[in-house]
N, C-alpha and C. Protein backbone atom coordinates (compact mmCIF):
# COMPACT_ATOMS: atom_id res chain seq x y z
N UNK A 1 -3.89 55.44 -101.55
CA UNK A 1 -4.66 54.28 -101.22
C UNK A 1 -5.20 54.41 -99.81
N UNK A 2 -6.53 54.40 -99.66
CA UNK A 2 -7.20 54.41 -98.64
C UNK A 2 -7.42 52.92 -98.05
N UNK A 3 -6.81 52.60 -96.72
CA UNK A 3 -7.54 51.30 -95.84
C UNK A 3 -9.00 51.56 -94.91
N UNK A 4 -9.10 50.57 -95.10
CA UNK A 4 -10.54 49.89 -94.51
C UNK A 4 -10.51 50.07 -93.44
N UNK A 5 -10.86 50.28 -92.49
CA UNK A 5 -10.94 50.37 -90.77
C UNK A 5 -11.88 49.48 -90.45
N UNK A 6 -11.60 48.02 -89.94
CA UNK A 6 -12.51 47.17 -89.43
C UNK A 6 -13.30 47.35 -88.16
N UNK A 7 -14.66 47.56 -88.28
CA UNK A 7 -15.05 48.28 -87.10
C UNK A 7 -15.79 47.13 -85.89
N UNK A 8 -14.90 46.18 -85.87
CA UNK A 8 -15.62 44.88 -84.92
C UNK A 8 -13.96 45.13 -84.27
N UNK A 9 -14.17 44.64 -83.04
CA UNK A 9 -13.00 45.01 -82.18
C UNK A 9 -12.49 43.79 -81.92
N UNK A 10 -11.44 43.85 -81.83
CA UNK A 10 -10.09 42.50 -81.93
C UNK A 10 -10.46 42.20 -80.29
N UNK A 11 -9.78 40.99 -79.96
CA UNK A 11 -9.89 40.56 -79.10
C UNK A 11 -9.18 41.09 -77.85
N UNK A 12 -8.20 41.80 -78.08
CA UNK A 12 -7.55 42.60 -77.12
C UNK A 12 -8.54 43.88 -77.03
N UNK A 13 -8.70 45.10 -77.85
CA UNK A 13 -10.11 45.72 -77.80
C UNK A 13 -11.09 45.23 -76.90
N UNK A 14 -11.54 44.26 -76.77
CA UNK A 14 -12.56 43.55 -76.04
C UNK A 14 -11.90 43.54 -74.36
N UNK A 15 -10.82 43.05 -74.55
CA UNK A 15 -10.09 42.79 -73.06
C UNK A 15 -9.83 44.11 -72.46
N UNK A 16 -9.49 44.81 -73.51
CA UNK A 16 -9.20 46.18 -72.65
C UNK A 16 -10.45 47.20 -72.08
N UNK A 17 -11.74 46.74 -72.75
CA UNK A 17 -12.45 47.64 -72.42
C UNK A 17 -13.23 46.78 -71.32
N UNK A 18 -13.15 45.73 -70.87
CA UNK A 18 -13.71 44.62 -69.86
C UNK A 18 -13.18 45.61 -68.61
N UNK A 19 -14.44 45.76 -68.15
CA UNK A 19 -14.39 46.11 -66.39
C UNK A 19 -14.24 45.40 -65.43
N UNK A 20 -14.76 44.51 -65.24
CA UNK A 20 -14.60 43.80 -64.27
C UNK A 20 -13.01 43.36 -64.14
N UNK A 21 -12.30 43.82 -63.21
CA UNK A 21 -10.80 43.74 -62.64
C UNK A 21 -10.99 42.74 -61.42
N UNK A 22 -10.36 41.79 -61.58
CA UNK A 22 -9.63 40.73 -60.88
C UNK A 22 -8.43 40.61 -59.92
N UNK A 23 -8.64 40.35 -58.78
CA UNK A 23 -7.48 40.49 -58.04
C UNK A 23 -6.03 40.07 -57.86
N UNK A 24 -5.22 40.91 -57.75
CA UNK A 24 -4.04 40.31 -58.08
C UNK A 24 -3.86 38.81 -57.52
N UNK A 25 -3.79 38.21 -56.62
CA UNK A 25 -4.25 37.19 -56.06
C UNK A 25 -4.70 36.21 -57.05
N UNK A 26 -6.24 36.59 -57.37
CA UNK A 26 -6.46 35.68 -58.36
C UNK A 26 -6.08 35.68 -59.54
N UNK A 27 -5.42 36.49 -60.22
CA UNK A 27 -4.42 36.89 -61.52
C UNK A 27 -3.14 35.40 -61.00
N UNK A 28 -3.02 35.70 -59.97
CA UNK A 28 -1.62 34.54 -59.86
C UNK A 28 -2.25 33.22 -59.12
N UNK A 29 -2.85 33.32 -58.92
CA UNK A 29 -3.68 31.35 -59.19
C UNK A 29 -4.11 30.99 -60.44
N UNK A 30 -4.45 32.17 -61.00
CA UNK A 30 -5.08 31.15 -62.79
C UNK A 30 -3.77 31.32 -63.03
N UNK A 31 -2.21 31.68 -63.33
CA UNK A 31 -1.27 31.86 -63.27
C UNK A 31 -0.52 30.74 -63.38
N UNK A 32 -0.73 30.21 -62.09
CA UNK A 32 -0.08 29.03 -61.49
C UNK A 32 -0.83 27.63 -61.88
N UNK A 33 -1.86 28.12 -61.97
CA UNK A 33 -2.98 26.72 -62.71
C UNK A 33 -2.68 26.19 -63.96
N UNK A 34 -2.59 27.74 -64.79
CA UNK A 34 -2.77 27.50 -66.20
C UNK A 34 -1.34 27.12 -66.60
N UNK A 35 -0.35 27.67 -66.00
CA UNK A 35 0.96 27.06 -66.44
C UNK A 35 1.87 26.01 -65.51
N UNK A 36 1.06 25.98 -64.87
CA UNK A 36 1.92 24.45 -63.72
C UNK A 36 2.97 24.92 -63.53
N UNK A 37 2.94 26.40 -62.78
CA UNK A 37 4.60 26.66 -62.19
C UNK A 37 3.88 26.96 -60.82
N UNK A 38 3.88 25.65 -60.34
CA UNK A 38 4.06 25.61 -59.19
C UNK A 38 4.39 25.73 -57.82
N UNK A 39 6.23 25.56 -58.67
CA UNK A 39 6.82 25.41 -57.81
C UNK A 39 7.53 27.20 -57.68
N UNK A 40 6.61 28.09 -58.19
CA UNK A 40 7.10 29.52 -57.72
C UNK A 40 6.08 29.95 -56.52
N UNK A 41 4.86 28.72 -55.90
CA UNK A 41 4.62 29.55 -54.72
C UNK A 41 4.89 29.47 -53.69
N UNK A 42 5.91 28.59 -53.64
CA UNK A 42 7.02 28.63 -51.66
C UNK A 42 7.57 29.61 -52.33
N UNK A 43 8.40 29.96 -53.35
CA UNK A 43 8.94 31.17 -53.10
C UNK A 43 8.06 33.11 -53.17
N UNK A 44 6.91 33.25 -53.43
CA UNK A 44 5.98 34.16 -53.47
C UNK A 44 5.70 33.79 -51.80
N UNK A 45 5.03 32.73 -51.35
CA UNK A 45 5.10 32.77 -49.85
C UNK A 45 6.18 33.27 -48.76
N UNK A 46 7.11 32.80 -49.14
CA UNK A 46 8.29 33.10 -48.62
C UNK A 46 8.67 34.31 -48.19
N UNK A 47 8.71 35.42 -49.41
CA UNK A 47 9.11 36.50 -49.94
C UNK A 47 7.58 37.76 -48.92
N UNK A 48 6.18 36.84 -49.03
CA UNK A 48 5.10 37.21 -48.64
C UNK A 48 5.73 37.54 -47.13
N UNK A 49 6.06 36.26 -46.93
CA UNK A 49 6.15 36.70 -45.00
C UNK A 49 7.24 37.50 -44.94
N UNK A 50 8.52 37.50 -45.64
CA UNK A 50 9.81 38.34 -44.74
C UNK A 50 8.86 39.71 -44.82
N UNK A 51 8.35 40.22 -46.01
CA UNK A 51 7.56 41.60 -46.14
C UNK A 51 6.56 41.52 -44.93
N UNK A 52 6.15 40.85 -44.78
CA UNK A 52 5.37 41.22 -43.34
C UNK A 52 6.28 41.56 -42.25
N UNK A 53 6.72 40.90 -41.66
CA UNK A 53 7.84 40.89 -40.90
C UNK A 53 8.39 41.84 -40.96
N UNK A 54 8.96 42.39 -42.20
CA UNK A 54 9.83 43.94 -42.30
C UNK A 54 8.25 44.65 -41.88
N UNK A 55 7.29 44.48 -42.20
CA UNK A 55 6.45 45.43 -41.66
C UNK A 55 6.27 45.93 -40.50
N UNK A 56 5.92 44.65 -40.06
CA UNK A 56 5.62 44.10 -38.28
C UNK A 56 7.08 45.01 -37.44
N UNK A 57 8.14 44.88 -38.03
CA UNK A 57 9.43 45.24 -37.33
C UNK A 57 9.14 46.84 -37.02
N UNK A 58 8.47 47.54 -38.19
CA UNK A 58 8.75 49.05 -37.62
C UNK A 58 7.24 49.59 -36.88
N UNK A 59 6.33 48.55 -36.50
CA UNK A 59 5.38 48.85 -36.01
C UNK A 59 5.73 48.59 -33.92
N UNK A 60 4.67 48.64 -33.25
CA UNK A 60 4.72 48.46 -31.53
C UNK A 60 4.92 46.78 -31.85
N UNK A 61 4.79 46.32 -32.46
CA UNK A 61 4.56 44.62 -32.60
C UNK A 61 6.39 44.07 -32.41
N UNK A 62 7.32 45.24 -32.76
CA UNK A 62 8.91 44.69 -32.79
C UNK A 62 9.14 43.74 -32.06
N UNK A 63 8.98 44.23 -30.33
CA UNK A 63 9.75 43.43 -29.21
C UNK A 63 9.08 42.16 -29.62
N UNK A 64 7.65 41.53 -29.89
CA UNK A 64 7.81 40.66 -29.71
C UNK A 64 7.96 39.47 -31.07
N UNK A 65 8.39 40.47 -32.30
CA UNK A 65 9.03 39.73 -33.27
C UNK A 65 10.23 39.20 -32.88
N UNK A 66 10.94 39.94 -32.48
CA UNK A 66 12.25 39.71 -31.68
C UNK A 66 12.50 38.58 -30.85
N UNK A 67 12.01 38.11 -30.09
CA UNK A 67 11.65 37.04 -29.07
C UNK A 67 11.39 36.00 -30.01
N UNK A 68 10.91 36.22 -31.08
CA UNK A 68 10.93 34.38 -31.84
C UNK A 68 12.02 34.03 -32.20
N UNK A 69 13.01 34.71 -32.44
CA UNK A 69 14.29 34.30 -32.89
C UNK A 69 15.21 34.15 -32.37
């Protein structure tokens, strides 16, 4: 028995071959829009700055990370 191969492309087909790429950023605002979890961006902020900070720490910027605390 031979199947049919439907040659119109499913909707994922369609998504996957879409170029235009979106920034992570805006991937997590329609994110947060579309599902009203809200309350996960003090903690994505949060998490945002210590990573800076660990950044900032191994750069010339240390001494005066140091001094805020």
């Amino acid at each position: 028995m031979s199947e049919r191969i439907d040659p119109t492309p499913s909707e994922f087909e369609k998504a996957a071959g879409d170029t235009q790429s979106e920034s992570l950023v805006s991937e997590f605002w329609m994110f947060l829009a579309q599902n009203k979890k809200w309350w996960l961006a003090p903690i994505v902020i949060v998490m945002l700055l210590l990573a800076v900070l660990i950044f900032l720490s191994q750069t010339a910027a240390a001494p005066f990370i140091y001094t805020l605390f």
